[in-house]
Every structure is written in C-alpha cells, then in structure tokens.
C-alpha atoms as a PDB file:
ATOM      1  CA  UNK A   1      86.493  54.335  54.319  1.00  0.00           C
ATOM      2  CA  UNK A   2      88.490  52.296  51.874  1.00  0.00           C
ATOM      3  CA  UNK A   3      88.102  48.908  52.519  1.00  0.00           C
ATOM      4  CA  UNK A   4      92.568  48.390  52.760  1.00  0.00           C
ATOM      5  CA  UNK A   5      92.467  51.088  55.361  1.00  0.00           C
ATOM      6  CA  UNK A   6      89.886  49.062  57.313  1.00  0.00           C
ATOM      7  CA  UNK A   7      92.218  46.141  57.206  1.00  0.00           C
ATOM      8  CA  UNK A   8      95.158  47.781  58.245  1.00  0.00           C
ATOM      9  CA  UNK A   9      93.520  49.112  61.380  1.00  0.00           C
ATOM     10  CA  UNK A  10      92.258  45.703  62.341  1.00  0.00           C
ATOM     11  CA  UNK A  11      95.486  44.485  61.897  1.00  0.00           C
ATOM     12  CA  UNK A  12      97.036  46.958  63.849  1.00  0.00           C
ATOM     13  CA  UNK A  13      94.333  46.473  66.818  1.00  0.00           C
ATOM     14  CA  UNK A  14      94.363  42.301  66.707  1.00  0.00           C
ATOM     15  CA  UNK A  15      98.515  42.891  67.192  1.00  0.00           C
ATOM     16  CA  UNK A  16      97.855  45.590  69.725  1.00  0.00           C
ATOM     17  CA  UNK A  17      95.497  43.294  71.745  1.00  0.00           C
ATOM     18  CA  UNK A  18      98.185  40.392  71.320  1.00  0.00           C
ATOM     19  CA  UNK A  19     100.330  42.721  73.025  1.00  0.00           C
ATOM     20  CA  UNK A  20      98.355  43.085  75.742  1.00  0.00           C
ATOM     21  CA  UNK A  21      98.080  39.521  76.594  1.00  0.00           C
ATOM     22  CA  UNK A  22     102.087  39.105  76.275  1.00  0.00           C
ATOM     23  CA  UNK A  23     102.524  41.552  78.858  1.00  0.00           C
ATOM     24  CA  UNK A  24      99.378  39.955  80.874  1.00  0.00           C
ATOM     25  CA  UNK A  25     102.025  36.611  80.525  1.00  0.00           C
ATOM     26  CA  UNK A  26     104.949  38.689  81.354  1.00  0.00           C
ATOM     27  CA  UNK A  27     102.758  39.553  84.532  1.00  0.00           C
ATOM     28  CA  UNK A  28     102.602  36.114  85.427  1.00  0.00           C
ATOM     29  CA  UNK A  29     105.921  35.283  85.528  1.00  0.00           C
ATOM     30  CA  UNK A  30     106.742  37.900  88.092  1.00  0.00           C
ATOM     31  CA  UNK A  31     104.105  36.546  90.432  1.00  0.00           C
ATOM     32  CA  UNK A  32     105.315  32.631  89.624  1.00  0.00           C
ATOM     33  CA  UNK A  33     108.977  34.151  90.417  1.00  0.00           C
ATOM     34  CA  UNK A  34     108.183  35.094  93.785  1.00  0.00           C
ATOM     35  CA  UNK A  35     105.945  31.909  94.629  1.00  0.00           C
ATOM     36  CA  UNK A  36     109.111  30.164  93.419  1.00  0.00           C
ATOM     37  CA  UNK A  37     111.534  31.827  95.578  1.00  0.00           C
ATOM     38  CA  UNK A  38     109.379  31.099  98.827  1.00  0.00           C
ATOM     39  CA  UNK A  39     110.706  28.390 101.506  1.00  0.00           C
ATOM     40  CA  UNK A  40     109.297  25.439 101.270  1.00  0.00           C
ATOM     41  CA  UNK A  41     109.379  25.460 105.167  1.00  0.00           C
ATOM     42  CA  UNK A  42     109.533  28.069 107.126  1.00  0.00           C
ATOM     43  CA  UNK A  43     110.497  28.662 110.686  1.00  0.00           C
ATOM     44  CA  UNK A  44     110.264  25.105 112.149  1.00  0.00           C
ATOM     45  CA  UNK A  45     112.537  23.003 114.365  1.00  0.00           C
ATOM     46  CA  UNK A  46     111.975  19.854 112.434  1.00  0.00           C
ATOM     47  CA  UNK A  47     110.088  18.736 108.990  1.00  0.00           C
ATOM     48  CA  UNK A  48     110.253  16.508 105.641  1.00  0.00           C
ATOM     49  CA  UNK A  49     110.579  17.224 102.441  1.00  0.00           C
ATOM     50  CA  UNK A  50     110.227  14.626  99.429  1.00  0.00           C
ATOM     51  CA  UNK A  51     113.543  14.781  97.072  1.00  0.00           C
ATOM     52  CA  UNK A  52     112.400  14.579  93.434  1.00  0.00           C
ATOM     53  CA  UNK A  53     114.963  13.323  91.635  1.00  0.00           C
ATOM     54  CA  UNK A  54     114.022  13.209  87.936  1.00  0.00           C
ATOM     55  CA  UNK A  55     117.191  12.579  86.041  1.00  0.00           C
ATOM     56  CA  UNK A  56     118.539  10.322  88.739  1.00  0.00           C
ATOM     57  CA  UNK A  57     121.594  11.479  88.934  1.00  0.00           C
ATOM     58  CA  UNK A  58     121.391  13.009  92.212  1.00  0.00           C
ATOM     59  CA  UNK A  59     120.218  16.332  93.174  1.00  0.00           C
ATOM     60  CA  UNK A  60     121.675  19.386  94.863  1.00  0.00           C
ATOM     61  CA  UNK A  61     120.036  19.334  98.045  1.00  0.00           C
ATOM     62  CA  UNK A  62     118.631  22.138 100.266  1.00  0.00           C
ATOM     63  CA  UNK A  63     119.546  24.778 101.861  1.00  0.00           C
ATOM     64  CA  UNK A  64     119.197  26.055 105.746  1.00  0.00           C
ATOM     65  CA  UNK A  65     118.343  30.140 106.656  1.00  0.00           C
ATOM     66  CA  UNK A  66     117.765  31.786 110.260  1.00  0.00           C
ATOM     67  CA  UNK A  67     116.866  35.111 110.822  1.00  0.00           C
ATOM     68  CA  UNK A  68     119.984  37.275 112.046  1.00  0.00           C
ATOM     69  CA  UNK A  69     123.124  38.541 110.706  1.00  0.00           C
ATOM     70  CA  UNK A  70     126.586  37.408 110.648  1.00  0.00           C
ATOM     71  CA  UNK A  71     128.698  38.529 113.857  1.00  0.00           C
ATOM     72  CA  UNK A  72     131.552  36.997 115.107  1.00  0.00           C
ATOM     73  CA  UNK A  73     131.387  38.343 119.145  1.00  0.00           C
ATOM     74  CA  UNK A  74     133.775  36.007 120.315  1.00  0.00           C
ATOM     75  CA  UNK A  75     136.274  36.561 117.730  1.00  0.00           C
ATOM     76  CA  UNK A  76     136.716  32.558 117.043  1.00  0.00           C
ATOM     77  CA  UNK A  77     136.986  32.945 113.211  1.00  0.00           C
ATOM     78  CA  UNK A  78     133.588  31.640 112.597  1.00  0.00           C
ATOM     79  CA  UNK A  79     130.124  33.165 112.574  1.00  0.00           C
ATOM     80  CA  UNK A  80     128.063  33.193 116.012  1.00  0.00           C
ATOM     81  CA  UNK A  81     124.828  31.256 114.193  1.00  0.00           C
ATOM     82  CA  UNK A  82     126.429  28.861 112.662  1.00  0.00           C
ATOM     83  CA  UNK A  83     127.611  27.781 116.201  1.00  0.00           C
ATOM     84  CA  UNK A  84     124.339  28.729 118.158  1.00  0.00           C
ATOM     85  CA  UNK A  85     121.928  26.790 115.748  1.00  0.00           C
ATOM     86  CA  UNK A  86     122.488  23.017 114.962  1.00  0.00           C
ATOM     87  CA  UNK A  87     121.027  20.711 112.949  1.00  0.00           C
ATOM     88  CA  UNK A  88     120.646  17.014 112.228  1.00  0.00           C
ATOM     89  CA  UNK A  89     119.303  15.073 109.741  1.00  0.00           C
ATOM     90  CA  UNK A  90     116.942  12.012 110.531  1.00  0.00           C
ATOM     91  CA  UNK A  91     115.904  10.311 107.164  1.00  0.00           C
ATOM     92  CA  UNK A  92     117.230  10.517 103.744  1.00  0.00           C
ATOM     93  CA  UNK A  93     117.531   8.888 100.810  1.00  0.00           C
ATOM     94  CA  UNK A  94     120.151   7.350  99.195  1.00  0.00           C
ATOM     95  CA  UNK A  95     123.293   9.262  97.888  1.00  0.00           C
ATOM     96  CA  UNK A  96     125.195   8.784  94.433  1.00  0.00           C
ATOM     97  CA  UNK A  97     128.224  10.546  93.106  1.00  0.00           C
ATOM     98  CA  UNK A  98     127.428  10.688  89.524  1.00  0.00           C
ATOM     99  CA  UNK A  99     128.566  14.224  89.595  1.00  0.00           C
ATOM    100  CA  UNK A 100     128.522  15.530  93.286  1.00  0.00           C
ATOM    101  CA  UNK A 101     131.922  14.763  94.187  1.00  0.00           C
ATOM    102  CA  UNK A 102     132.536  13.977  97.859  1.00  0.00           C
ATOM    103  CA  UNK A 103     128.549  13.171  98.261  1.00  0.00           C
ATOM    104  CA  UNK A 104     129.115   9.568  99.633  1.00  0.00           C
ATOM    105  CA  UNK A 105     131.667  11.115 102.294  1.00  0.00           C
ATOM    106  CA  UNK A 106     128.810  13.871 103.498  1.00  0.00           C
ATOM    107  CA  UNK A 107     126.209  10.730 103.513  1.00  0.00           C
ATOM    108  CA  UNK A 108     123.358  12.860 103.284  1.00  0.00           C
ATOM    109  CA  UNK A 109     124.052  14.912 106.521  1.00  0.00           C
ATOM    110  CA  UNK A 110     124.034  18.789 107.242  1.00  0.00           C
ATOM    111  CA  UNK A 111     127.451  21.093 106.580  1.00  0.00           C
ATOM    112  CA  UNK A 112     128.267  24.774 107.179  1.00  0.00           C
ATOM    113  CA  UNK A 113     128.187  26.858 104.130  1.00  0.00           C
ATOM    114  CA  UNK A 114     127.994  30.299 103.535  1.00  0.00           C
ATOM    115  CA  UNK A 115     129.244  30.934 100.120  1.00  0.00           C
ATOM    116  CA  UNK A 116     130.578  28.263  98.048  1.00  0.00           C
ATOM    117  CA  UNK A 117     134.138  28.579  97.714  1.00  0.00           C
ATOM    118  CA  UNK A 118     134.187  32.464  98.386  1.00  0.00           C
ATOM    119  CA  UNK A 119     138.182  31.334  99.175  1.00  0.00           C
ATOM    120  CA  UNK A 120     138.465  30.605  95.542  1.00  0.00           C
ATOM    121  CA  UNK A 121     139.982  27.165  96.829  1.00  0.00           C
ATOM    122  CA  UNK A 122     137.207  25.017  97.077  1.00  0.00           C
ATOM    123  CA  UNK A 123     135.665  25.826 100.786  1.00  0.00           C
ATOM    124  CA  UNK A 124     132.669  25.798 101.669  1.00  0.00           C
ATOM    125  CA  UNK A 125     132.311  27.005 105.706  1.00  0.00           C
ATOM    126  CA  UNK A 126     130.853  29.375 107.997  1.00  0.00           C
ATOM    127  CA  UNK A 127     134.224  31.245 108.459  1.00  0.00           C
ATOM    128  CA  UNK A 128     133.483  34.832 109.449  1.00  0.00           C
ATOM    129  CA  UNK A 129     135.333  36.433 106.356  1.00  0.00           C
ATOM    130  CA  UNK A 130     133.510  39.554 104.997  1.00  0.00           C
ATOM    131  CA  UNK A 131     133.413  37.857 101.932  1.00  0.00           C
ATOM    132  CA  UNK A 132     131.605  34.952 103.067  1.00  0.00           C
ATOM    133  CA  UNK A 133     128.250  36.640 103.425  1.00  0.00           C
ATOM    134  CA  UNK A 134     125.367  35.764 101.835  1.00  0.00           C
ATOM    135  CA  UNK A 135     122.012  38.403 101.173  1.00  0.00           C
ATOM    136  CA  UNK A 136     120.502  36.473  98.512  1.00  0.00           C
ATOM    137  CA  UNK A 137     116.927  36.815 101.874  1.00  0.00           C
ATOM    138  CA  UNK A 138     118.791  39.553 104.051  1.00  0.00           C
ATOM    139  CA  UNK A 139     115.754  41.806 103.122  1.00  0.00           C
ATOM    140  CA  UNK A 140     113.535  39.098 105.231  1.00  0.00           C
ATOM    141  CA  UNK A 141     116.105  39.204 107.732  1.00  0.00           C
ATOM    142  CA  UNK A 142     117.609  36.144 107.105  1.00  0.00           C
ATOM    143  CA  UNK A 143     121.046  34.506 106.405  1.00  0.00           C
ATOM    144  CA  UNK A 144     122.429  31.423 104.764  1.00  0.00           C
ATOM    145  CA  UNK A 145     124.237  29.272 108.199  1.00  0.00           C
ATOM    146  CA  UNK A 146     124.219  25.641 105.797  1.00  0.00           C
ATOM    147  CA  UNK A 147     122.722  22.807 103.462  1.00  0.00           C
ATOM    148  CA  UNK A 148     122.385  18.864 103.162  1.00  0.00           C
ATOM    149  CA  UNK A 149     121.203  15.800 101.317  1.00  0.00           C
ATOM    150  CA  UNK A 150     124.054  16.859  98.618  1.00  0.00           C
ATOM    151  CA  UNK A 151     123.734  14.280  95.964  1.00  0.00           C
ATOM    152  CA  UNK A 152     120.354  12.691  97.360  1.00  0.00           C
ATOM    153  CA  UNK A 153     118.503  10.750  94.958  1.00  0.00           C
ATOM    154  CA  UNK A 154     114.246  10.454  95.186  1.00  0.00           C
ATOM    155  CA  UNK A 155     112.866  10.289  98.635  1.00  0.00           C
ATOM    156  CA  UNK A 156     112.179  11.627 102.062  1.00  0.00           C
ATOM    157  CA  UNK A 157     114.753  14.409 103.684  1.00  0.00           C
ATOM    158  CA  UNK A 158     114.250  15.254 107.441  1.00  0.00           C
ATOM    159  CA  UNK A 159     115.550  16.731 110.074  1.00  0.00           C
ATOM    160  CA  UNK A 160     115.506  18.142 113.663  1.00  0.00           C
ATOM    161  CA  UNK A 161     116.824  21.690 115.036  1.00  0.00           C
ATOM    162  CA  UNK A 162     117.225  22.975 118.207  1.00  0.00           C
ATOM    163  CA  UNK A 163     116.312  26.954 116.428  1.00  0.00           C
ATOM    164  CA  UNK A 164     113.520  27.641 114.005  1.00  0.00           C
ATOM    165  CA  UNK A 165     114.896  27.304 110.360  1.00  0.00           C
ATOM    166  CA  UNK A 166     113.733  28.293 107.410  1.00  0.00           C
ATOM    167  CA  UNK A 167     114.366  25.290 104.336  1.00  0.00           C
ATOM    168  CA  UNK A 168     114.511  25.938 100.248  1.00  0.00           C
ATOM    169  CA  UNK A 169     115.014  23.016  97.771  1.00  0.00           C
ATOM    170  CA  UNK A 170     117.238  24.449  95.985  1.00  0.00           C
ATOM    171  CA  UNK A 171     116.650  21.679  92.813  1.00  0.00           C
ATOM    172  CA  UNK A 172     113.200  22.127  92.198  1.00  0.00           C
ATOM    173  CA  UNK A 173     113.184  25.906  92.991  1.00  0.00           C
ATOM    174  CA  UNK A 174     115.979  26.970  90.096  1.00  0.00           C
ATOM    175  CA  UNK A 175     113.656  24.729  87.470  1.00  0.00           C
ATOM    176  CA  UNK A 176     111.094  26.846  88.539  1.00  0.00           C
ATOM    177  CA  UNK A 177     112.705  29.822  88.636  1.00  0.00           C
ATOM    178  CA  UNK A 178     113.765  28.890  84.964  1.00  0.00           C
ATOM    179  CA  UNK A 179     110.375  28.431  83.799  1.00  0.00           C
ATOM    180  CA  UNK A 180     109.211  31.907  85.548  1.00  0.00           C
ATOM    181  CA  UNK A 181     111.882  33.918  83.763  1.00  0.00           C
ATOM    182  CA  UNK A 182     111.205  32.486  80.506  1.00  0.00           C
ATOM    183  CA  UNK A 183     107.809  33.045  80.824  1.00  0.00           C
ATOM    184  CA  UNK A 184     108.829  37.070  81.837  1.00  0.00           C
ATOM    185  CA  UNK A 185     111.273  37.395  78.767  1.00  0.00           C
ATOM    186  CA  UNK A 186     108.503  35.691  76.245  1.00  0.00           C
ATOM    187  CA  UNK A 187     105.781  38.005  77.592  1.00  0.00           C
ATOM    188  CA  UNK A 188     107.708  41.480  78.109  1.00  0.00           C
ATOM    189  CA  UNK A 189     109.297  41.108  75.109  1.00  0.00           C
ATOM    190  CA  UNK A 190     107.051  39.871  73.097  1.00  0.00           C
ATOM    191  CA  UNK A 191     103.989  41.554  74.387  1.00  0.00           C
ATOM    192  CA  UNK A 192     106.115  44.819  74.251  1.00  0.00           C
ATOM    193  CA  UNK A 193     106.998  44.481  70.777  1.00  0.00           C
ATOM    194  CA  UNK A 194     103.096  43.396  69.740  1.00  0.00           C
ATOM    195  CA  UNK A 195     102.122  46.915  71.617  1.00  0.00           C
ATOM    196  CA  UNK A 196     104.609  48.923  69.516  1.00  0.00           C
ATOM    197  CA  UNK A 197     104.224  47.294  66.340  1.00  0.00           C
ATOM    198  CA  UNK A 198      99.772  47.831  66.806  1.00  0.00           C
ATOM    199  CA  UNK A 199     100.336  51.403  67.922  1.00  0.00           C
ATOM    200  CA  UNK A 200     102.457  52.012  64.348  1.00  0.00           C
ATOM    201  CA  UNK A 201     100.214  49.742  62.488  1.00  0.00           C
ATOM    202  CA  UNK A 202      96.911  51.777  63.319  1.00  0.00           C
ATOM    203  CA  UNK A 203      98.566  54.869  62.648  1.00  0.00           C
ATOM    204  CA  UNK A 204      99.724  53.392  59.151  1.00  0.00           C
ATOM    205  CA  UNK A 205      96.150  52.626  58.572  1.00  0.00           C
ATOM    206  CA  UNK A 206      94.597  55.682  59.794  1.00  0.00           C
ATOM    207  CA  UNK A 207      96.615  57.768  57.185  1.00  0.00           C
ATOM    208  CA  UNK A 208      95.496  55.721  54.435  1.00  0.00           C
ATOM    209  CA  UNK A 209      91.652  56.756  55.296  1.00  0.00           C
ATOM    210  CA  UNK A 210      93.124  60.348  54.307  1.00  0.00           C
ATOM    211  CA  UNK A 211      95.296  59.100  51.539  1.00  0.00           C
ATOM    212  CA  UNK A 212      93.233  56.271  49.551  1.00  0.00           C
ATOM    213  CA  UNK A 213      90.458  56.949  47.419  1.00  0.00           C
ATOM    214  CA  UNK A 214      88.162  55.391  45.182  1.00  0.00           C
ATOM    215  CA  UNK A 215      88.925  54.263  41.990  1.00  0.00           C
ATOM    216  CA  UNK A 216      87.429  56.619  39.408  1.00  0.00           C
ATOM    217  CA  UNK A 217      84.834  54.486  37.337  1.00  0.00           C
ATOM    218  CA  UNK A 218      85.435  53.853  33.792  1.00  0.00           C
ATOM    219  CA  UNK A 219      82.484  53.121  31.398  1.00  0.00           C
ATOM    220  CA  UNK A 220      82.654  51.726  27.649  1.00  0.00           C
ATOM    221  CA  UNK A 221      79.812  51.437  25.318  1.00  0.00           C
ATOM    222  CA  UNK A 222      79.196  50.881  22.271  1.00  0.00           C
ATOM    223  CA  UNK A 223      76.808  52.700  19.479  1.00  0.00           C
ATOM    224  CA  UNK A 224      74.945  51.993  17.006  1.00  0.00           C
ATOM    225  CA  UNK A 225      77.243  52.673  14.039  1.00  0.00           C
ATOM    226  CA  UNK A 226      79.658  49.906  15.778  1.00  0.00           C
ATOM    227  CA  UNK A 227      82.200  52.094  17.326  1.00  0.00           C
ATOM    228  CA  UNK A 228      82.969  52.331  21.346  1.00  0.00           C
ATOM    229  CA  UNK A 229      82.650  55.299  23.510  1.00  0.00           C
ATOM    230  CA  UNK A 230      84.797  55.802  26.359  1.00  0.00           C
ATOM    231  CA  UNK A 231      83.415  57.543  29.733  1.00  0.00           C
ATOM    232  CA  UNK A 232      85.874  58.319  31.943  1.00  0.00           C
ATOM    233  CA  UNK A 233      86.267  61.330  35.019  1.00  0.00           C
ATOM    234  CA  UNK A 234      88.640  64.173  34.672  1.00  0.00           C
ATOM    235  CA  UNK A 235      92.170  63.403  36.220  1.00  0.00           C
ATOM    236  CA  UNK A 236      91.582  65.348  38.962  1.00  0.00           C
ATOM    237  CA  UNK A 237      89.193  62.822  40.170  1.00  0.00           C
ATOM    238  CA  UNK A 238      91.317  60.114  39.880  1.00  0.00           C
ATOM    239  CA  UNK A 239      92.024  58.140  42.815  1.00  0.00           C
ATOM    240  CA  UNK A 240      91.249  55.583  45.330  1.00  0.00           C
ATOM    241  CA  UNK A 241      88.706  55.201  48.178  1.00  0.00           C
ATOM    242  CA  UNK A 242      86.797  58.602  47.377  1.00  0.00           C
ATOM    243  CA  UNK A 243      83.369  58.431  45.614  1.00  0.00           C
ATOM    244  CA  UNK A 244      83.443  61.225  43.031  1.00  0.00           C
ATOM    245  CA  UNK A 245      80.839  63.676  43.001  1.00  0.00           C
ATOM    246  CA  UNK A 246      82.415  65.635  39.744  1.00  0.00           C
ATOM    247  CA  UNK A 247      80.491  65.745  36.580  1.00  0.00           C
ATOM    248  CA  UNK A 248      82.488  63.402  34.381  1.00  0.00           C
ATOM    249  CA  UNK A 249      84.001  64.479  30.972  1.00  0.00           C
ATOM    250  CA  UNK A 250      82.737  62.241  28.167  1.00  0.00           C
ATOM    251  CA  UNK A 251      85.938  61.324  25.788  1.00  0.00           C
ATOM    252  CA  UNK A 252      84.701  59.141  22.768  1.00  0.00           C
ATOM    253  CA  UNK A 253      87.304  57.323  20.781  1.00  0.00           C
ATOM    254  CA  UNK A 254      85.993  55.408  17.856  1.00  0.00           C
ATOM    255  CA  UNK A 255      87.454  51.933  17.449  1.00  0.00           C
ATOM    256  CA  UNK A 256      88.133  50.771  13.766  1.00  0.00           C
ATOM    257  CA  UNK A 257      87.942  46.666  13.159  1.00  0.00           C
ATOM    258  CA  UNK A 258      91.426  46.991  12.562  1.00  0.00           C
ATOM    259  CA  UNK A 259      92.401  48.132  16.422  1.00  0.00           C
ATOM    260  CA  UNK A 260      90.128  45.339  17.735  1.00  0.00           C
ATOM    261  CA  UNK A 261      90.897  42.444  15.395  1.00  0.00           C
ATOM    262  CA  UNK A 262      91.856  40.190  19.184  1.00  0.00           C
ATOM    263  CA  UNK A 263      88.614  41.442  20.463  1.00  0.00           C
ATOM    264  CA  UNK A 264      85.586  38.930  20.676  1.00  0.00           C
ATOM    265  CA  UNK A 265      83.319  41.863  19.665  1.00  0.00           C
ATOM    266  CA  UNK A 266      82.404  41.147  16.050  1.00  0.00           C
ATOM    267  CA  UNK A 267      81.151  44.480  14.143  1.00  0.00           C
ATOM    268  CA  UNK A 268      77.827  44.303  12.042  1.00  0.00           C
ATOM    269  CA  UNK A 269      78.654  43.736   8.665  1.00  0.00           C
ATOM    270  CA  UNK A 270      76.800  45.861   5.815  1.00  0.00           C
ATOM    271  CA  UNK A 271      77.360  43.454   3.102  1.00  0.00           C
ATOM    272  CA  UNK A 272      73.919  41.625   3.435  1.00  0.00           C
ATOM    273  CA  UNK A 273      72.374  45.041   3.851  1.00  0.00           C
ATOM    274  CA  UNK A 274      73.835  46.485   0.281  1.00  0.00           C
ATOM    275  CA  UNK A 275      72.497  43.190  -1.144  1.00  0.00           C
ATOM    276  CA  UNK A 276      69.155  43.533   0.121  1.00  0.00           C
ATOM    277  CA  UNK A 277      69.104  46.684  -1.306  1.00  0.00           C
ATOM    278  CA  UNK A 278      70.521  45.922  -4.927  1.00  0.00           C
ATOM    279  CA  UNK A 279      67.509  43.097  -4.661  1.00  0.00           C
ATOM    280  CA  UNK A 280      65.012  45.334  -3.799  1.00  0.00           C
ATOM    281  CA  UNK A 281      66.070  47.773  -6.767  1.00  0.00           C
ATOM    282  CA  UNK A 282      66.254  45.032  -9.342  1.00  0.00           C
ATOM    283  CA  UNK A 283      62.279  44.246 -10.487  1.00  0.00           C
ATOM    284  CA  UNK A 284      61.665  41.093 -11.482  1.00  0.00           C
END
C-alpha cells in the first residue's frame, strides 16, 4: 500500500473518531439540559434557597409551579390556583433597582404572574385570559400561579405555603441552560461534521490504494569507456505505489563531455596514456 494512501486513511479515521467524541459532547449537553431544567425544590410547603448574585446588580428571582390547570369555576376573572394556593415570603435579601424597575416597591415579596405582559401593556397577573397560560411544565402537570425576590441581591430566599409548590431559580437555571446548549451546538455540529468529513476522507484514501503506484526505478551507470547508461522500465510500468514485476528495457544514451560540462563527474583523460605510449616506443 502506498505509504500517502496510508496517511490519508489515518487521517480520515483520527477525524472520524473526533467525530465521535463531538457527538459523545453533544450527548452531554442534552443530559446537563434536563438536570438544568429541574426544580430546585419540589413539592414543599416551605424552604430556602441561597440567591447568587454574581454581577450584583440584582437578579431575577424565582419562580412558583403547582400541579393543576388553569380554570376559572367561579367566573371571577382570575384563575382558581392562584386564589386557592398562597404564599409568603419569610427571609430575603436585600433588593436594588439597578435595572428591575419597581423592585424596591415589591420588597422582595411573592406576586401573581402567569405570563409577563401577555396584555402587551405591561401586566403581569393571574387573570384567567386564554392567553395568559403558561406550559413551559404542563407535561409534569404543572402550571406557572407566581414569582418573588425580583431584584434580590446575594443571600437567603424563603418562604412558607399553605399547598405544596414546586420552586426554579430562574437566574442560575438560564446560565445553565446557556452553557448546556452551547455545549449541544459545539458537539452536534461539530462532531457531525468530523463524522462526515472521516467517512469522505477514508474513502479518498481508499481509492488511492487502487490508484497510486510505485515509482518505476531509474538506474544510471557508467562504463568503462566513460559514457553513462540509462536503465529505465517501459512506460507501461510507470507509476506510483506498484512494485513492477516487468522485465525492464535497457535504453543506453552515451553522454559526451560536452553534455555534462556542470556535472562533477570528470571523464578519464587519454592524454597521459598516448604519452606513455610514445615513451615506451621511443628507445633510449
């Protein structure tokens, strides 16, 4: 096998393999995806969670779910959990308004929200308007009733509830979220376009097995009258990668002083022979 052809397979297998592990990556990220979309509690009546807030410019908050759907039975304009479940908050830290406007006026505490301004004017309620429905978790069963702690800064969040609630925080679960789906696009596409380009790599390199062949090998010598003699196989064995069997046709070329006057091949010169001889023939 021609040593090119052995390269380009190798090639093509190391990207293949590379491939592989993108994908393995890409695999990954699905799996840290749904970790990151899990409640950080779930189904309590009361709990804590620690705000982390990095840039300290206050952070979104969190976000309240119960299991149900969204009924309005006694026709009051509002939906029936959102009045059946309520909660209050106990600790939390302090609140800034760097960018959450109206976050010193909320102080931390709980507020109904479904969908933020579904109205397209700003509110943010439990008003039992079909398009205030939220099933971002309506395959678990559950529905969005509220949040809090909108514009907390670092430290301790609790609360108490007189219905089991399920809690995200929503801050630290988008950065994750973030990280998971750049992790999926790096390792699907990348580890998808490794796989494709080793699959048409090999196959480049297994057609030059059956296309490359050996270089034919070229001989020069040199007789003893001085002149050079050229071995060289027919043209039909010409090639590369293929050893040549093929008795090889002899062309001799005879190469004057002239031709090779660059060469560092110096001819034997007959002058000191012809004297000998004239010496030899002249008796003292």
């Amino acid at each position: 096998m021609d040593k090119r052809a052995k390269i380009t397979i190798f090639v093509g297998i190391g990207v293949f393999v590379f491939g592989i592990l993108g994908m393995v990556i890409g695999a990954v990220g699905v799996g840290g995806l749904e970790e990151s979309t899990q409640f950080s509690l779930e189904e309590v009546t009361n709990g804590t969670i620690y705000i982390e807030d990095e840039d300290n410019i206050g952070d979104i908050g969190v976000t309240f779910w119960v299991k149900g759907t969204y009924v309005d039975d006694d026709k009051n304009g509002i939906w029936d959990l959102c009045e059946t479940v309520e909660i209050t908050v106990t600790e939390h830290p302090e609140v800034v308004e760097v960018w959450a406007v109206g976050a010193k006026t909320m102080n931390g505490s709980f507020y109904s929200e479904v969908i933020h301004d579904y109205d397209r004017q700003g509110t943010s309620s439990c008003d039992s308007d079909l398009g205030n429905r939220n099933f971002d978790r309506s395959d678990k069963g559950y529905v969005k009733i509220g949040r809090a702690c909108f514009g907390c800064t670092s430290g301790d969040f609790s609360f108490e509830s007189n219905a089991s609630v399920s809690v995200t925080y929503d801050d630290k679960m988008g950065k994750e979220v973030g990280e998971d789906i750049v992790l999926m696009f790096i390792g699907f596409l990348g580890g998808g376009g490794a796989l494709c380009c080793g699959v048409v790599i090999t196959f480049i390199g297994i057609i030059l097995i059956f296309t490359l062949k050996e270089d034919a090998p070229v001989e020069m010598m040199v007789g003893a009258d001085g002149t050079y003699t050229m071995s060289s196989a027919p043209e039909s064995a010409v090639g590369i990668g293929v050893s040549q069997n093929i008795a090889q046709v002899t062309t001799s070329t005879v190469i004057t002083e002239e031709m090779t006057q660059n060469e560092p091949f110096e001819f034997p010169s007959t002058q000191s022979t012809d004297s000998e001889e004239a010496t030899d023939a002249d008796p003292e």
